[in-house]
PDB file of N, CA and C in Angstrom:
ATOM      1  N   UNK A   1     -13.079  27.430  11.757  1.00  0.00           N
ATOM      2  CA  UNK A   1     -13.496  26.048  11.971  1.00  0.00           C
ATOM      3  C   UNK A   1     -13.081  25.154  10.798  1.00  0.00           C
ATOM      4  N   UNK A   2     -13.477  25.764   9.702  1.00  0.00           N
ATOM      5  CA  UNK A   2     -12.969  25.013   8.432  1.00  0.00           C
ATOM      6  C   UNK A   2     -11.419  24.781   8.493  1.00  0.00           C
ATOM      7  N   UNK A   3     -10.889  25.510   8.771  1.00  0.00           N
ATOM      8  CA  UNK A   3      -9.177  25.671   9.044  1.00  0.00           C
ATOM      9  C   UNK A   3      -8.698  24.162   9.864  1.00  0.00           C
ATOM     10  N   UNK A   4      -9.650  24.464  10.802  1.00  0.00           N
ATOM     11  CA  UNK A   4      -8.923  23.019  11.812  1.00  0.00           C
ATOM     12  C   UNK A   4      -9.346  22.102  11.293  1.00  0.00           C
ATOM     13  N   UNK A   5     -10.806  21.914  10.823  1.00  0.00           N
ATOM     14  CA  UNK A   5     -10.752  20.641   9.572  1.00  0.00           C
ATOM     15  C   UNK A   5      -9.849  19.994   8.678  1.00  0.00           C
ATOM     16  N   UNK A   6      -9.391  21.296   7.834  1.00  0.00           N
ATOM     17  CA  UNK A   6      -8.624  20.797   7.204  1.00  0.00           C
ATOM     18  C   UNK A   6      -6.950  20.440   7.696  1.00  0.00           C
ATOM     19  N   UNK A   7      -6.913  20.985   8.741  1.00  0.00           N
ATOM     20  CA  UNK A   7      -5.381  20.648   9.654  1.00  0.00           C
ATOM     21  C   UNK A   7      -5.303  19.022   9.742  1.00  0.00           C
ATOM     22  N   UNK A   8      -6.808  19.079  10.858  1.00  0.00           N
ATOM     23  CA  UNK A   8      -7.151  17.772  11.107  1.00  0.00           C
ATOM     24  C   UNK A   8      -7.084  16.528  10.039  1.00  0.00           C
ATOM     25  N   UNK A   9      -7.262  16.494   9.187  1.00  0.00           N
ATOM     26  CA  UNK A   9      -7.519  16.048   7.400  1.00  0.00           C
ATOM     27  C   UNK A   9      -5.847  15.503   7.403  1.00  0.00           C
ATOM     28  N   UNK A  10      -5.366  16.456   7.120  1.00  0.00           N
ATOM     29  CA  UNK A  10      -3.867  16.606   6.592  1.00  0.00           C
ATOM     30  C   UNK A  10      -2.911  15.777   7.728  1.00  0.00           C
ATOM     31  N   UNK A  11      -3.500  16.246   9.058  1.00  0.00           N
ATOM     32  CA  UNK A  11      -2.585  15.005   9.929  1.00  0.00           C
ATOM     33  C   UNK A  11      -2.804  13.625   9.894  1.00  0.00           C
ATOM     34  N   UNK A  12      -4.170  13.610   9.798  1.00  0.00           N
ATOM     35  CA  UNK A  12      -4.480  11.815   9.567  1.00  0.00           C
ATOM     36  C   UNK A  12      -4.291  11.557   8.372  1.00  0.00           C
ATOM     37  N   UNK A  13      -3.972  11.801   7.122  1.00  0.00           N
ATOM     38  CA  UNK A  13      -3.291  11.403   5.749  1.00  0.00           C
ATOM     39  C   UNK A  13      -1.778  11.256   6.190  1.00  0.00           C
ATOM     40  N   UNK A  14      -1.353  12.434   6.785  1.00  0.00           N
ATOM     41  CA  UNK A  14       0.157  12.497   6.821  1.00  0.00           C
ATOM     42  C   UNK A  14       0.378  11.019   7.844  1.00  0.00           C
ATOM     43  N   UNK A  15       0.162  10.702   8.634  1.00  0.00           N
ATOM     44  CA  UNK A  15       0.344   9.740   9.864  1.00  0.00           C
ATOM     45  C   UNK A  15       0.021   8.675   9.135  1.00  0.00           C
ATOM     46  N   UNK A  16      -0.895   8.614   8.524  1.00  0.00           N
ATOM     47  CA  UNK A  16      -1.284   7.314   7.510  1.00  0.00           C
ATOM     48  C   UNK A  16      -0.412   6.997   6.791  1.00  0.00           C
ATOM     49  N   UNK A  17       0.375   8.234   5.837  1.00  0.00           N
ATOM     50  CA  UNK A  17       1.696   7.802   5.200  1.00  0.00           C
ATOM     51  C   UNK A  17       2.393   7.326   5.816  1.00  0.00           C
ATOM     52  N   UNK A  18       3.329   7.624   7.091  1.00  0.00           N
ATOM     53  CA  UNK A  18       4.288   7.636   7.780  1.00  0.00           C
ATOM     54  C   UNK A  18       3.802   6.566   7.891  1.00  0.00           C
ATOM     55  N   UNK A  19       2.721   5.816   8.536  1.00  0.00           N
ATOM     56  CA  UNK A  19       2.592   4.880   9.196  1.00  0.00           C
ATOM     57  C   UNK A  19       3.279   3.472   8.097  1.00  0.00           C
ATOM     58  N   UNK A  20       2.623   3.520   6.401  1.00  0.00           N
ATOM     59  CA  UNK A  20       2.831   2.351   5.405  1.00  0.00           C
ATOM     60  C   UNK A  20       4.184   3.100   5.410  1.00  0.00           C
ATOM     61  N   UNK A  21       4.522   3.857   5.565  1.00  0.00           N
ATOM     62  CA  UNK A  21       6.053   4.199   4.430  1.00  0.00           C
ATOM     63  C   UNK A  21       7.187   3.324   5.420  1.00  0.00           C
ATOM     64  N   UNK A  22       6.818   3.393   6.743  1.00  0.00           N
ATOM     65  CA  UNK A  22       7.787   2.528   7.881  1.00  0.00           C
ATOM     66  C   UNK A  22       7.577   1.144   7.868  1.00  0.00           C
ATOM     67  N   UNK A  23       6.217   0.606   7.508  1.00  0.00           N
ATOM     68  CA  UNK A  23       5.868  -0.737   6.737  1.00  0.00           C
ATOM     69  C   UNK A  23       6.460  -1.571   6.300  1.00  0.00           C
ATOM     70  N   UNK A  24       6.389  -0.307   5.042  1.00  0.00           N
ATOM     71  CA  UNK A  24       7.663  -0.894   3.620  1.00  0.00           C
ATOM     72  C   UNK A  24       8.751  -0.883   4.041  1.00  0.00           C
ATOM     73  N   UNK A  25       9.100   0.107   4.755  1.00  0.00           N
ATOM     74  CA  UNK A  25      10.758  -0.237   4.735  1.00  0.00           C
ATOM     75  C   UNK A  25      11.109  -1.300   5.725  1.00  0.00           C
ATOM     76  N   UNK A  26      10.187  -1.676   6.951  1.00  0.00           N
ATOM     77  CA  UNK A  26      10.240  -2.919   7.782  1.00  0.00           C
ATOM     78  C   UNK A  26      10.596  -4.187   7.258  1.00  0.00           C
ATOM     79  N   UNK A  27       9.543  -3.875   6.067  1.00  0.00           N
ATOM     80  CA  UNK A  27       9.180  -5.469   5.747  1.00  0.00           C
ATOM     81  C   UNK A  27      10.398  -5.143   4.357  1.00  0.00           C
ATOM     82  N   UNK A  28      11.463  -4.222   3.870  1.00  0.00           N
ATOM     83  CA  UNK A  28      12.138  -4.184   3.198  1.00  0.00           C
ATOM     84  C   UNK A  28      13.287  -4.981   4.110  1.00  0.00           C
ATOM     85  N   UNK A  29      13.710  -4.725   4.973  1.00  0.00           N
ATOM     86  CA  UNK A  29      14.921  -4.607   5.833  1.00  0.00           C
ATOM     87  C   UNK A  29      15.033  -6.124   6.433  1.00  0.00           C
ATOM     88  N   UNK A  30      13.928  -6.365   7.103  1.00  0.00           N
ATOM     89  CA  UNK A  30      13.577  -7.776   8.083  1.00  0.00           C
ATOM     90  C   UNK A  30      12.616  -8.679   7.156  1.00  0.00           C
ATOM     91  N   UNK A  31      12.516  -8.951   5.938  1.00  0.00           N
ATOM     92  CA  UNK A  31      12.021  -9.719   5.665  1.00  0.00           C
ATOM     93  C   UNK A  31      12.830 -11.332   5.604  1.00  0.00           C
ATOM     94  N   UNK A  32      12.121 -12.064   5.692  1.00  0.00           N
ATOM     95  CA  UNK A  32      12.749 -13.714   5.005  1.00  0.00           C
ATOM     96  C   UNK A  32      13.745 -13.547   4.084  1.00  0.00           C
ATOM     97  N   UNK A  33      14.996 -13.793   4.129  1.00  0.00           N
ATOM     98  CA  UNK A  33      16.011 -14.078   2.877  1.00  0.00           C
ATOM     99  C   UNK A  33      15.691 -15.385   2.211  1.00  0.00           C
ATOM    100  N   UNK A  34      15.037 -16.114   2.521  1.00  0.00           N
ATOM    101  CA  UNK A  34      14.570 -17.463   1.973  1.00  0.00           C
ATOM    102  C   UNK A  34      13.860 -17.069   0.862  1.00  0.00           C
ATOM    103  N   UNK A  35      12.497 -16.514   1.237  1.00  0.00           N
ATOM    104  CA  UNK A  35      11.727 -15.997   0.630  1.00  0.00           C
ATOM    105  C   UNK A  35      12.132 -15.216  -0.981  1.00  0.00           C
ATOM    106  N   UNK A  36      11.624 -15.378  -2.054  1.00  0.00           N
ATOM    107  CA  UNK A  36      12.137 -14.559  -2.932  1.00  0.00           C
ATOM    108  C   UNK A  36      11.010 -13.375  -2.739  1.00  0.00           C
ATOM    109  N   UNK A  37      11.708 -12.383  -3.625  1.00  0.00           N
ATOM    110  CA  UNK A  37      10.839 -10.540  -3.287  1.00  0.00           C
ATOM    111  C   UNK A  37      10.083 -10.808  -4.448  1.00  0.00           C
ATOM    112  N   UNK A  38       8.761 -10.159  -3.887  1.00  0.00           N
ATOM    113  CA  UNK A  38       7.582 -10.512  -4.941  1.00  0.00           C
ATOM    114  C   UNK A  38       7.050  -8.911  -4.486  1.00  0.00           C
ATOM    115  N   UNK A  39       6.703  -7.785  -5.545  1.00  0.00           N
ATOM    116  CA  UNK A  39       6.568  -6.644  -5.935  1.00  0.00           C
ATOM    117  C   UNK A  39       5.291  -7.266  -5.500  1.00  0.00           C
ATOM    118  N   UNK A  40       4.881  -5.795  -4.648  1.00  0.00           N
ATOM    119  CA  UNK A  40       3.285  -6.032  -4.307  1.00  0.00           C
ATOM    120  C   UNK A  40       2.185  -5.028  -5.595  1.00  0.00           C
ATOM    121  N   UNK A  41       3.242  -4.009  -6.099  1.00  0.00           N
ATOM    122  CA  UNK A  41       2.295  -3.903  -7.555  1.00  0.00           C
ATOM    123  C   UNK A  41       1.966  -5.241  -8.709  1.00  0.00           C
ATOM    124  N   UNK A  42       3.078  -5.736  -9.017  1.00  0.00           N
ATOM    125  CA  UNK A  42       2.718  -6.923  -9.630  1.00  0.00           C
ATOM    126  C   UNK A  42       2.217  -7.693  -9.259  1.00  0.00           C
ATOM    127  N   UNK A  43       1.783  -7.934  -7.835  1.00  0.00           N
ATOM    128  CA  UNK A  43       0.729  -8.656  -7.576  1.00  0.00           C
ATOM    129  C   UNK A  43      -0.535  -8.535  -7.768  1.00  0.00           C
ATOM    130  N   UNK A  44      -0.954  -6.929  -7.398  1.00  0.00           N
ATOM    131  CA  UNK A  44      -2.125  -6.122  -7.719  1.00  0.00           C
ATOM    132  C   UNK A  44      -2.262  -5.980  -9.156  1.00  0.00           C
ATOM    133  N   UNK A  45      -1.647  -6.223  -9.814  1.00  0.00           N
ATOM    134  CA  UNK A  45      -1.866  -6.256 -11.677  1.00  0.00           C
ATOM    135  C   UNK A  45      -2.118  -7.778 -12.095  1.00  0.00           C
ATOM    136  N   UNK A  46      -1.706  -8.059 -11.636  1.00  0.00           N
ATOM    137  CA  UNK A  46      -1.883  -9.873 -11.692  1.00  0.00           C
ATOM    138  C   UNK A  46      -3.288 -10.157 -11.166  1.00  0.00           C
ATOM    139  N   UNK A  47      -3.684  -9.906 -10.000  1.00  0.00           N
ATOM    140  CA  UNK A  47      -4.995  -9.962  -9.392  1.00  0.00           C
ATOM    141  C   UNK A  47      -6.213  -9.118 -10.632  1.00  0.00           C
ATOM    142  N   UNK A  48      -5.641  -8.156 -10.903  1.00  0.00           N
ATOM    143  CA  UNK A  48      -6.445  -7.372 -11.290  1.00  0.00           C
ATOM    144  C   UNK A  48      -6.907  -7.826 -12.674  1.00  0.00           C
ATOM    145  N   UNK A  49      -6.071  -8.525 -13.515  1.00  0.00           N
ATOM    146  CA  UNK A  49      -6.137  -9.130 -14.658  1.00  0.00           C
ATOM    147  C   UNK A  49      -6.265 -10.547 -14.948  1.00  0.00           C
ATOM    148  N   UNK A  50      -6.648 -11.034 -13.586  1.00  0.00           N
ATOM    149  CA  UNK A  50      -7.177 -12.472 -13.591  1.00  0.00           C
ATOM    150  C   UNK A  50      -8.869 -11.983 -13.671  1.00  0.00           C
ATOM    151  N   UNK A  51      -9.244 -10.687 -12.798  1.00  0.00           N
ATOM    152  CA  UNK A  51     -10.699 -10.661 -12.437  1.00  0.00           C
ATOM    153  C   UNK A  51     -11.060 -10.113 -13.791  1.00  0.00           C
ATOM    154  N   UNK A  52     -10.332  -9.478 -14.897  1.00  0.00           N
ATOM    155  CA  UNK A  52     -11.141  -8.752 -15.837  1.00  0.00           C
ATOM    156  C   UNK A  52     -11.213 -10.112 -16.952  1.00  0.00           C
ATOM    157  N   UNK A  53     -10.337 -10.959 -16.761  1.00  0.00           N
ATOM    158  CA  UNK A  53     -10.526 -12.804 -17.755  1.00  0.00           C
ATOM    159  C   UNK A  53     -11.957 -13.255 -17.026  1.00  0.00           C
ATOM    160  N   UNK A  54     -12.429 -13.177 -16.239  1.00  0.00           N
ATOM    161  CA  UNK A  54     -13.671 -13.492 -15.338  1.00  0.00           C
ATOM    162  C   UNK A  54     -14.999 -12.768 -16.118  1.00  0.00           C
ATOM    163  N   UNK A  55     -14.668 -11.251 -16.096  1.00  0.00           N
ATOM    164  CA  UNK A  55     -15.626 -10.211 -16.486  1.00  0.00           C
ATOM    165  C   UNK A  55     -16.166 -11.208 -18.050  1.00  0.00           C
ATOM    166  N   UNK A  56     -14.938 -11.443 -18.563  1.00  0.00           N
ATOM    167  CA  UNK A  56     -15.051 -11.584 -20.350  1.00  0.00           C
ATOM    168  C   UNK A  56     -15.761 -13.078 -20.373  1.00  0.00           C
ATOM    169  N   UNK A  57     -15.975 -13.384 -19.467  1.00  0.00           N
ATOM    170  CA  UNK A  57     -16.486 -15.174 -19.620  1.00  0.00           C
ATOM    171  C   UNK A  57     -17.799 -15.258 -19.603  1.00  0.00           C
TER     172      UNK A  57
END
């Protein structure tokens, strides 16, 4: 029983990957050429280091 748990586990992570990894490359391929490319980590570091200037106030 534990066995198929963990099968079960491992397919919905794996499908979850597959699912963002086709995402990224969507929104790599067909995005706006207008648009300039804005790194969605540097966005999340940017976000993240506006809220810790908040913490310090």
């Amino acid at each position: 029983m534990s066995l198929l748990l963990i099968a079960a586990l491992l397919y919905i992570v794996f499908a979850l990957g597959l699912i963002l990894f086709v995402d990224n490359m969507v929104g790599v391929f067909f995005r706006d050429p207008h648009k300039p490319i804005q790194l969605r980590s540097f966005a999340l570091s940017r976000t993240f280091i506006a809220s810790q200037k908040l913490d310090q106030e």
